[in-house]
N, C-alpha and C. Protein backbone atom coordinates (compact mmCIF):
# COMPACT_ATOMS: atom_id res chain seq x y z
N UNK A 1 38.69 143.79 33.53
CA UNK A 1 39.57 143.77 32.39
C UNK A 1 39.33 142.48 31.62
N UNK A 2 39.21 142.40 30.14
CA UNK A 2 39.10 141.57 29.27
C UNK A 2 40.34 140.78 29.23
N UNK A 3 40.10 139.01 29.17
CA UNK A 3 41.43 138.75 29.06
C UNK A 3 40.96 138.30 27.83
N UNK A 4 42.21 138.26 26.81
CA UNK A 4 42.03 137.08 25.65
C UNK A 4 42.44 135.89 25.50
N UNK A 5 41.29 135.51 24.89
CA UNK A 5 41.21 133.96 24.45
C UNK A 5 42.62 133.34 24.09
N UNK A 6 43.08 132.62 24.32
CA UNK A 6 44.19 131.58 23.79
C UNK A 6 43.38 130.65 22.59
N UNK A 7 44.26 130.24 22.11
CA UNK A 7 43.57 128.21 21.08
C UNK A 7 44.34 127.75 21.77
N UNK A 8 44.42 127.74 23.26
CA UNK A 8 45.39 126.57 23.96
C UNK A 8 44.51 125.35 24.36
N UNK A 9 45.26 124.44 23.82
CA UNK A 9 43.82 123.12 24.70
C UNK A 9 45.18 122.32 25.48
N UNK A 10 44.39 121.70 26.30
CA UNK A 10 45.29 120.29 26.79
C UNK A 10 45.03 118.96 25.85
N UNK A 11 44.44 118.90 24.72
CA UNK A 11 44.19 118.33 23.82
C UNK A 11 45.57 117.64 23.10
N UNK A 12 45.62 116.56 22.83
CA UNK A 12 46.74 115.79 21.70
C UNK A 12 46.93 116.65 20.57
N UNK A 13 48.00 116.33 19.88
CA UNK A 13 47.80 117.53 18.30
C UNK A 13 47.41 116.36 17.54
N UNK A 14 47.17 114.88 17.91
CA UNK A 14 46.18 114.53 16.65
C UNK A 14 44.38 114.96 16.91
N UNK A 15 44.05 115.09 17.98
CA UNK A 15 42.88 115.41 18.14
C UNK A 15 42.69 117.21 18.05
N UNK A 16 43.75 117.84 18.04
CA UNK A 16 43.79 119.44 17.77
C UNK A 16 43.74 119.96 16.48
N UNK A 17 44.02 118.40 15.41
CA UNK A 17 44.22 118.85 13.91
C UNK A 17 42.96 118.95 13.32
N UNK A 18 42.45 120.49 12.59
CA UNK A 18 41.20 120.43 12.23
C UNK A 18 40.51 119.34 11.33
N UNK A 19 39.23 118.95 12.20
CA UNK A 19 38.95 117.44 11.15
C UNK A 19 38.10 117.78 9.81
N UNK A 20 37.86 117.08 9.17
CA UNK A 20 37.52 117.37 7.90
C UNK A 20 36.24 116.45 7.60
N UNK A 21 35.06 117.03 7.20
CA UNK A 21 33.67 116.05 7.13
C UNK A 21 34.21 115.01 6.00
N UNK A 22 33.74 113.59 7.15
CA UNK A 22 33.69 112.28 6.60
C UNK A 22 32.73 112.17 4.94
N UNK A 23 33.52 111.75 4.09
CA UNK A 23 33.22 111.64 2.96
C UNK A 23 33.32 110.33 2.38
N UNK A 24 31.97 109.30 2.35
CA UNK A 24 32.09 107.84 1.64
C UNK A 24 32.62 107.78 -0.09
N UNK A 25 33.72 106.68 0.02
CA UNK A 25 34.22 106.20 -0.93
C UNK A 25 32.88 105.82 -2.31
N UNK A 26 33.26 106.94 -3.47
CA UNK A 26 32.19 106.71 -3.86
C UNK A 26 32.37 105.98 -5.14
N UNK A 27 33.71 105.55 -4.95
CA UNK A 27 34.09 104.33 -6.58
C UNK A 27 33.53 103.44 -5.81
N UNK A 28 32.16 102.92 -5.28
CA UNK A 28 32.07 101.48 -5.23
C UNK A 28 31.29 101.21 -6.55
N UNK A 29 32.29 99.53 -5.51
CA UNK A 29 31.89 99.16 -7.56
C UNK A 29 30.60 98.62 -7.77
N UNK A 30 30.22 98.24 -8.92
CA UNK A 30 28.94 98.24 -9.78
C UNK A 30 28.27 97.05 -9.19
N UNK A 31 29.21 96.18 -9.11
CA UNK A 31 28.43 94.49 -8.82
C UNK A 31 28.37 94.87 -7.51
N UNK A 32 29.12 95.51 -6.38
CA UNK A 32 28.31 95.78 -4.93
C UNK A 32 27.22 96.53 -4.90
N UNK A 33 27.15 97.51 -5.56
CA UNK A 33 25.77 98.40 -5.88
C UNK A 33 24.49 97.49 -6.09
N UNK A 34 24.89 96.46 -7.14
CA UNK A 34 23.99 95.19 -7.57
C UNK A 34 23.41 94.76 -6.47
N UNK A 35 24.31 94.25 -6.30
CA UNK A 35 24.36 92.85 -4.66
C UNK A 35 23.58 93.74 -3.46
N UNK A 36 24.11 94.62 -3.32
CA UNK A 36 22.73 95.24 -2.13
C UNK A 36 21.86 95.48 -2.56
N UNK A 37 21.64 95.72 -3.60
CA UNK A 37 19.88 95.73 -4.16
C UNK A 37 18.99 95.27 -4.69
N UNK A 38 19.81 94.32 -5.13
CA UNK A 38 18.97 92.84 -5.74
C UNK A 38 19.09 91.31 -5.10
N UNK A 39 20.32 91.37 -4.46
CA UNK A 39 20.58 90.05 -3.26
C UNK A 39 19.48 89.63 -2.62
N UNK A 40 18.60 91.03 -1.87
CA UNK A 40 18.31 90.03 -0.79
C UNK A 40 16.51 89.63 -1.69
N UNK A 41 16.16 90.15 -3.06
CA UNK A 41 15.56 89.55 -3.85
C UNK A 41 15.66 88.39 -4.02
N UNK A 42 16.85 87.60 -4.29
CA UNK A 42 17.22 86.69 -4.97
C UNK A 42 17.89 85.78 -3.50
N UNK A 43 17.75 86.23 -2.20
CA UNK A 43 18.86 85.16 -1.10
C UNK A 43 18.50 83.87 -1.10
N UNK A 44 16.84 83.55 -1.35
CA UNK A 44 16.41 82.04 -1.44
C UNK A 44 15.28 82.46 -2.07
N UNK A 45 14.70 80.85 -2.00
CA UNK A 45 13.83 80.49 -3.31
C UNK A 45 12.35 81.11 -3.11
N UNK A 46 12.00 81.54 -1.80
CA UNK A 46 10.64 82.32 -1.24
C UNK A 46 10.90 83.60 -1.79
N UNK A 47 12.04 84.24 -0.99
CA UNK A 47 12.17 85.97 -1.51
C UNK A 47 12.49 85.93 -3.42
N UNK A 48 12.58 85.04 -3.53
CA UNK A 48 12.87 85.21 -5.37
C UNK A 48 11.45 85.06 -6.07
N UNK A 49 10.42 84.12 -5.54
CA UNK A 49 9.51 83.97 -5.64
C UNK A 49 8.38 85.02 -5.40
N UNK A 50 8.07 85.13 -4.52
CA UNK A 50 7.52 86.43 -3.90
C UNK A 50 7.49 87.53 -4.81
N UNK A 51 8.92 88.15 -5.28
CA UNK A 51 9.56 89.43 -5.63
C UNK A 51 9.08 89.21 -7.48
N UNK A 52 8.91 88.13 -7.86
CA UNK A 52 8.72 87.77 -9.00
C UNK A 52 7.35 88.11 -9.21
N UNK A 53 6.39 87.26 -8.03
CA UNK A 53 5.17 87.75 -8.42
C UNK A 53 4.66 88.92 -8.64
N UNK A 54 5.28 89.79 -7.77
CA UNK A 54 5.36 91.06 -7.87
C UNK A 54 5.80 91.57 -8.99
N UNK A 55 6.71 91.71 -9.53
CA UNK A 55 7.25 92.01 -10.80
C UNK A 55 8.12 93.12 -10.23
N UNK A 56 9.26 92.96 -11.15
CA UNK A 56 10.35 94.13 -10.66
C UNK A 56 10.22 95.16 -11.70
N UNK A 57 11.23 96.31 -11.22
CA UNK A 57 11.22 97.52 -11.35
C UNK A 57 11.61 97.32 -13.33
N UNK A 58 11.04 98.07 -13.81
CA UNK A 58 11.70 97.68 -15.03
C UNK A 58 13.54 98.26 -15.25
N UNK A 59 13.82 99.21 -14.94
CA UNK A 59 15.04 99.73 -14.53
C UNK A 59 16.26 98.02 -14.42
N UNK A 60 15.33 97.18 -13.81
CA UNK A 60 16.55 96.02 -13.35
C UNK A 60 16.77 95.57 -14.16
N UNK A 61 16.27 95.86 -15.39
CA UNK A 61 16.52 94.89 -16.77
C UNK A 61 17.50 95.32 -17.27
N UNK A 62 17.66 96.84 -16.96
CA UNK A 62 18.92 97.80 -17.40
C UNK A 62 19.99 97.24 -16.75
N UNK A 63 19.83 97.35 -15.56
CA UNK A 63 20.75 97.15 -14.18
C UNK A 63 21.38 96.23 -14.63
N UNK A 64 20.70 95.20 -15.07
CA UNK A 64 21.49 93.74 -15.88
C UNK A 64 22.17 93.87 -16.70
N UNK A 65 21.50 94.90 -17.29
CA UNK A 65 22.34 94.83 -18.87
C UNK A 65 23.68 95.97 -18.29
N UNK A 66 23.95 96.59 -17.78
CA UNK A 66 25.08 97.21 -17.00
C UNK A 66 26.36 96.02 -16.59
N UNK A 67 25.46 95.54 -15.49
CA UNK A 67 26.24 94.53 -14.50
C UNK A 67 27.17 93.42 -15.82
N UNK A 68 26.34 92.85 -16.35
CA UNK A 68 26.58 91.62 -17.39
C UNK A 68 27.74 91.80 -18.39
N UNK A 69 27.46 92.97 -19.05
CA UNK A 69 28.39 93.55 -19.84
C UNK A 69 27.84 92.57 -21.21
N UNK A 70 26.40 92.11 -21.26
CA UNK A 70 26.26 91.69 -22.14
C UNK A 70 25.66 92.71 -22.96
N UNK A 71 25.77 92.38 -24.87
CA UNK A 71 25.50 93.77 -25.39
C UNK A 71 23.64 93.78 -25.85
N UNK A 72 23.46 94.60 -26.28
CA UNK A 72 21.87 95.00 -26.32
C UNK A 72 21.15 93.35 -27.14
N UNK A 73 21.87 93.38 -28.66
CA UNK A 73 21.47 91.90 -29.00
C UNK A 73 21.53 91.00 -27.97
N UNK A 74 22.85 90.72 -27.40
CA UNK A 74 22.45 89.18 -26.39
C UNK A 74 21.38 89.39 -25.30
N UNK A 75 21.25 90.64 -24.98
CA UNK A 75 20.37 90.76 -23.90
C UNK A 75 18.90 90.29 -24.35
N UNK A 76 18.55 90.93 -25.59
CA UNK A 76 17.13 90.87 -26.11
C UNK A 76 17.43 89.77 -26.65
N UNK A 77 18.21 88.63 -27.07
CA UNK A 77 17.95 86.82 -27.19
C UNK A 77 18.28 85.96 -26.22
N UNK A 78 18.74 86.70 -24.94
CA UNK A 78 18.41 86.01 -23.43
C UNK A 78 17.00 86.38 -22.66
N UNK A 79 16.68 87.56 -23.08
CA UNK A 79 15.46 88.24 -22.23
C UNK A 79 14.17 88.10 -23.24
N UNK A 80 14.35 87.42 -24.58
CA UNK A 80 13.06 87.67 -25.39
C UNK A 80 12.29 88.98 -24.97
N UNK A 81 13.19 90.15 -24.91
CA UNK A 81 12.32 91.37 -25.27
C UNK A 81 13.47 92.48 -25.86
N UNK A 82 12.92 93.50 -26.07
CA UNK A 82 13.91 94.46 -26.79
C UNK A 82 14.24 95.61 -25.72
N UNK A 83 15.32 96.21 -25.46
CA UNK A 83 16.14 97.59 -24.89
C UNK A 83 15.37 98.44 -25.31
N UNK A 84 14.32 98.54 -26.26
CA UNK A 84 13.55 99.67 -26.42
C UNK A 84 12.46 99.37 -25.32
N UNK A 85 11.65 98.31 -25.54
CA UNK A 85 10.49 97.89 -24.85
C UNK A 85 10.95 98.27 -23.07
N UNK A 86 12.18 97.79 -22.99
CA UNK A 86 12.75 97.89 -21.40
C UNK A 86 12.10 99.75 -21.21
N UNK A 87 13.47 100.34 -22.09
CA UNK A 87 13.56 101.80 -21.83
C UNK A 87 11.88 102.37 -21.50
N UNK A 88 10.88 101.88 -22.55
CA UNK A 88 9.51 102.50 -22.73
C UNK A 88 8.96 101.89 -21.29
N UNK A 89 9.49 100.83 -20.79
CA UNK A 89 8.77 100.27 -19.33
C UNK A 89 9.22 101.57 -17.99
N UNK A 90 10.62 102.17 -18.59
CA UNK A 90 10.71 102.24 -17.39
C UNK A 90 10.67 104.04 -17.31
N UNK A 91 10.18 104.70 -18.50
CA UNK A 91 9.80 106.00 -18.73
C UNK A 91 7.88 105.57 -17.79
N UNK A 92 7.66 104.74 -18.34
CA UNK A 92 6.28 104.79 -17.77
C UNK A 92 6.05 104.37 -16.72
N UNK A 93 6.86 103.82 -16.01
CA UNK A 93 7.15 103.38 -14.35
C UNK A 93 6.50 102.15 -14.42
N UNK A 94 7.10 101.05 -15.27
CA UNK A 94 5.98 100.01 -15.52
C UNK A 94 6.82 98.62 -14.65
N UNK A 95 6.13 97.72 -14.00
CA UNK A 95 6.76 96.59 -13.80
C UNK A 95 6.94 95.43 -14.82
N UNK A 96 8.03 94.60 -14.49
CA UNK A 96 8.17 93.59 -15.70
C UNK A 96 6.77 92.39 -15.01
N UNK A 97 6.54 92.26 -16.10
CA UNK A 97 5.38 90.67 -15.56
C UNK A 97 6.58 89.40 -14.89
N UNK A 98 5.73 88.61 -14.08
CA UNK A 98 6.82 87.46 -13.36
C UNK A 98 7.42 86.74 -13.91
N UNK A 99 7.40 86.21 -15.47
CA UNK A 99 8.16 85.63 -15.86
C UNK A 99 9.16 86.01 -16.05
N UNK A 100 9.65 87.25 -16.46
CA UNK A 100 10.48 88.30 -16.55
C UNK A 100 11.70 88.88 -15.36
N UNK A 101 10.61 88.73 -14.55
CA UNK A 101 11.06 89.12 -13.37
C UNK A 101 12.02 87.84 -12.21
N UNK A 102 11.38 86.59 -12.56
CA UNK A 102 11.97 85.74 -12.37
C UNK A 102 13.15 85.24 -12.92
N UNK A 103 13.02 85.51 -14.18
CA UNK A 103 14.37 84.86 -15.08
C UNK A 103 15.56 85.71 -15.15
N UNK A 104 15.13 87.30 -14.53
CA UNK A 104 16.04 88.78 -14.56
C UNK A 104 16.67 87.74 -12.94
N UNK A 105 16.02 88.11 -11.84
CA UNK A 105 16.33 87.53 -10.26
C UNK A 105 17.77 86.33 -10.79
N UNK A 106 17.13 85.36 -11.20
CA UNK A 106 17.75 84.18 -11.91
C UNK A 106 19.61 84.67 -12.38
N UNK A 107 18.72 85.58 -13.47
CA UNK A 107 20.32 85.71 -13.85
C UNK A 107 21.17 86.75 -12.91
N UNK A 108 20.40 87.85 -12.16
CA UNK A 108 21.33 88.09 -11.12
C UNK A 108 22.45 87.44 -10.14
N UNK A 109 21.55 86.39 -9.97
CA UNK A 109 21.98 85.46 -8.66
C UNK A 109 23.65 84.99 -9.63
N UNK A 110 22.97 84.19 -11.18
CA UNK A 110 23.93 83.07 -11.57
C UNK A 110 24.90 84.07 -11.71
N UNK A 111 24.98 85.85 -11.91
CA UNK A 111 26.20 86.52 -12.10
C UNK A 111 26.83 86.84 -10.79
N UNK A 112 26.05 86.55 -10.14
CA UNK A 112 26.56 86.97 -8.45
C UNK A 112 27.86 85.38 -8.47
N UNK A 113 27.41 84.47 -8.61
CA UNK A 113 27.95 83.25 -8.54
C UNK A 113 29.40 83.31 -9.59
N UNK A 114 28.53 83.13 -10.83
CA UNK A 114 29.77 83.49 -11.62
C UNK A 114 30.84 84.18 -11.52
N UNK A 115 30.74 85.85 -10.47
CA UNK A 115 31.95 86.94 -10.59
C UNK A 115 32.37 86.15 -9.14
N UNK A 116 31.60 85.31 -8.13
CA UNK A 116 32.25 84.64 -7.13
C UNK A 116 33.17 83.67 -7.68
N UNK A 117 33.05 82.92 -8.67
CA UNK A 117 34.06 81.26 -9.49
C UNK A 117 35.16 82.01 -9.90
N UNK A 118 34.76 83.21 -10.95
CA UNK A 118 35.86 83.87 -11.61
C UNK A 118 36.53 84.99 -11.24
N UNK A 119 36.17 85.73 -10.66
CA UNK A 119 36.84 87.12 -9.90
C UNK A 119 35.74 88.02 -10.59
N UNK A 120 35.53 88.25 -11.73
CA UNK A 120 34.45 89.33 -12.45
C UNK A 120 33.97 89.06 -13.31
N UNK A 121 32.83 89.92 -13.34
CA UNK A 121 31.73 90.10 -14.79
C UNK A 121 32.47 89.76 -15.62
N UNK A 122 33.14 90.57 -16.08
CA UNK A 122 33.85 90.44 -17.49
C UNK A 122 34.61 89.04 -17.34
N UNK A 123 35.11 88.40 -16.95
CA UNK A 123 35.92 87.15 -16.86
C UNK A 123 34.64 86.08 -17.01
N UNK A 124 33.46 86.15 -15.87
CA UNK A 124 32.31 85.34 -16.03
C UNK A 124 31.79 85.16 -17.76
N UNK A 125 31.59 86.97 -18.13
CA UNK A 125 30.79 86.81 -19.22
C UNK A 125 31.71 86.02 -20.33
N UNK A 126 33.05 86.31 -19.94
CA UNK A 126 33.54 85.56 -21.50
C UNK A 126 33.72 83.62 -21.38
N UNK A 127 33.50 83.58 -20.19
CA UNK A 127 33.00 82.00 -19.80
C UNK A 127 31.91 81.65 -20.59
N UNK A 128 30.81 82.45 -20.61
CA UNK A 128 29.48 82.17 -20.95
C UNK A 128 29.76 81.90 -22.70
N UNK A 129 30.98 82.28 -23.47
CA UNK A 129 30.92 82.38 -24.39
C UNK A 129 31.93 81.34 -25.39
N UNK A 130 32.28 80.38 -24.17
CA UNK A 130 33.07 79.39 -24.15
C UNK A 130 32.35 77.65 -24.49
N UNK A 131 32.74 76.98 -24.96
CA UNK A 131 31.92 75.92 -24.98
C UNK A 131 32.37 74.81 -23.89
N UNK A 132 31.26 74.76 -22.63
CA UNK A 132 31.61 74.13 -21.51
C UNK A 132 31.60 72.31 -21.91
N UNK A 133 32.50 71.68 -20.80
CA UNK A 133 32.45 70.36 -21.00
C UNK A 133 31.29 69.73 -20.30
N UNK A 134 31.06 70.55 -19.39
CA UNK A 134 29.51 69.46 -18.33
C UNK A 134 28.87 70.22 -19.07
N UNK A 135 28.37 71.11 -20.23
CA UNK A 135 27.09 71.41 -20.58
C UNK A 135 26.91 70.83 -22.05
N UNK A 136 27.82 69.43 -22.28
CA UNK A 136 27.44 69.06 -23.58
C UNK A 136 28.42 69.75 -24.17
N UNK A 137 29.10 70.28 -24.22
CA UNK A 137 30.33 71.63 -24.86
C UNK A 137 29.15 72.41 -25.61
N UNK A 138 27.96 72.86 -25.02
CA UNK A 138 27.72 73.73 -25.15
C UNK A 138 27.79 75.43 -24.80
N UNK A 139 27.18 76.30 -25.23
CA UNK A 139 28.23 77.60 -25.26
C UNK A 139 27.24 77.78 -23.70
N UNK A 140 27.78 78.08 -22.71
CA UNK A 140 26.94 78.72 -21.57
C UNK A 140 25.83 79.58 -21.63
N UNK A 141 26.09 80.69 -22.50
CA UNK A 141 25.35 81.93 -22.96
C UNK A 141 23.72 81.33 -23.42
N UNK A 142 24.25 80.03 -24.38
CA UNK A 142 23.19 79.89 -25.11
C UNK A 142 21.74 79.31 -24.22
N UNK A 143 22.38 79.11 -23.10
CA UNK A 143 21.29 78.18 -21.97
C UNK A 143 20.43 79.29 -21.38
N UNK A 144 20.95 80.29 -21.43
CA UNK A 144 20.54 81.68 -20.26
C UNK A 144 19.07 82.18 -20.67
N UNK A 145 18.80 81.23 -21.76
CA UNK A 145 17.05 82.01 -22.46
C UNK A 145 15.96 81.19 -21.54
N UNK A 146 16.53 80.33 -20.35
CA UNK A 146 15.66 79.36 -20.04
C UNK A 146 15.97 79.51 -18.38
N UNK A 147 15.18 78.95 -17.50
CA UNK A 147 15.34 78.90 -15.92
C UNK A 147 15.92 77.45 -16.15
N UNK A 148 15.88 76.64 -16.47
CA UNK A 148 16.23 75.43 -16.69
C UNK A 148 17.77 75.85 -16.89
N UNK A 149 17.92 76.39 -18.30
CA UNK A 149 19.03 76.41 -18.52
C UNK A 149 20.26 77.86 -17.47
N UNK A 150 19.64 78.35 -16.91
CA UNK A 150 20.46 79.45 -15.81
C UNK A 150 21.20 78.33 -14.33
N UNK A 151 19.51 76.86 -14.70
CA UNK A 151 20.06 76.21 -13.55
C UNK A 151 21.50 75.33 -13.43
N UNK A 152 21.32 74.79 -15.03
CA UNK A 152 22.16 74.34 -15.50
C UNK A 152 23.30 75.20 -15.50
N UNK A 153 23.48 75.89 -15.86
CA UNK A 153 24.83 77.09 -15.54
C UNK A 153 25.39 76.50 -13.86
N UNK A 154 24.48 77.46 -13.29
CA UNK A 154 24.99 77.42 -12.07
C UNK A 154 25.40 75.99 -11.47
N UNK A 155 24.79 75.01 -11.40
CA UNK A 155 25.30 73.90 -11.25
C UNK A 155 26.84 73.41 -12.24
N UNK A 156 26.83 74.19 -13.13
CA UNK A 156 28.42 73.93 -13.81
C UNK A 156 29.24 74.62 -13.24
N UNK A 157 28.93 75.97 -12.59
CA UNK A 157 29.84 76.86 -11.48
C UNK A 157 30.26 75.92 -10.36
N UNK A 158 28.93 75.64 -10.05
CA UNK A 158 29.44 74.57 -8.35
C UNK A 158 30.48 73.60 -8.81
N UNK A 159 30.04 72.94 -9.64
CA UNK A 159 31.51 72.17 -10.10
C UNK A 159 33.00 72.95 -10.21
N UNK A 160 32.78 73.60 -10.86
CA UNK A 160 34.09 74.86 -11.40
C UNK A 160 34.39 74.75 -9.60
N UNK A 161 33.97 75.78 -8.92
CA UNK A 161 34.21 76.11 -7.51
C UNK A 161 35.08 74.90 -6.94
N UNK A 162 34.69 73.78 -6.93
CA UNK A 162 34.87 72.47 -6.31
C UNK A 162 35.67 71.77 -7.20
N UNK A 163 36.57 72.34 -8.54
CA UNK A 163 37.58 71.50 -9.12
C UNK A 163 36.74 70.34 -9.81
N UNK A 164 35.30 69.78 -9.77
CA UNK A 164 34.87 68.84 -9.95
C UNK A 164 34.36 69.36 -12.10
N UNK A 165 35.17 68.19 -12.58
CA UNK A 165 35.38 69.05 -14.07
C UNK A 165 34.85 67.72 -14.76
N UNK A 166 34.79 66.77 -14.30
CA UNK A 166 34.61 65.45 -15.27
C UNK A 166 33.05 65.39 -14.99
């Protein structure tokens, strides 16, 4: 004789409650998306180096211009190139040459730093548009066309960070 099945378990009813496939949180945000994929480019001065010679993806020029929230003009008079030239790099799967690629790394890092001083992009970028007292009261933004001048930034962050303002 057939007996029938029960759904009896000796099981807990939190472990009896049907589970439901694990699904990752997919609002992460933009600057973590960044940071895992361009960080460990940029963690020190070898892997920034290295990754430069190489030349990056042209796509990261976009990626920047995303992250930054800077608009197409400031980008193309920080990057001396144009949002078209980017777009046409990266239809053709082209890499940026190292200078490019270095000064893109560069400004990753100083926005990684910056959304660390200020809480975010947007709070950083309107810093950049401020006229600082350790940079001469010059406007931040205006330094960003140079590795010199990204260094200079960031060294005005470390101050910021450290209260050190005079």
């Amino acid at each position: 004789m057939a007996t029938k099945k029960t759904h009896q378990t000796d099981k807990p009813a939190y472990i009896q409650a049907e589970s439901k496939p694990y699904k990752p949180d997919t609002t992460i945000s933009m600057l973590a998306e960044f940071e895992v994929k361009y960080k460990p480019l940029y963690k020190n001065d070898i892997s920034l180096l290295n990754r430069s010679k190489k030349g990056l993806e042209a796509k990261a020029a976009l990626d920047f211009l995303s992250l930054s929230g800077f608009t197409q003009d400031e980008f193309q008079e920080t990057f001396k190139t144009t949002v078209k030239t980017i777009q046409n790099h990266v239809t053709r799967e082209l890499t940026l040459d190292s200078s490019l690629s270095e000064k893109l790394l560069k400004a990753f890092a100083l926005f990684d730093k910056g959304v660390e001083v200020f809480g975010s992009a947007k709070a950083f970028h309107q810093w950049l548009m401020i006229p600082a007292y350790g940079l001469g009261h010059q406007l931040p933004f205006d330094l960003m066309d140079t590795i010199t001048g990204i260094q200079l930034i960031e060294e005005e962050l470390i101050r910021i960070e450290y209260g050190n303002l005079a």
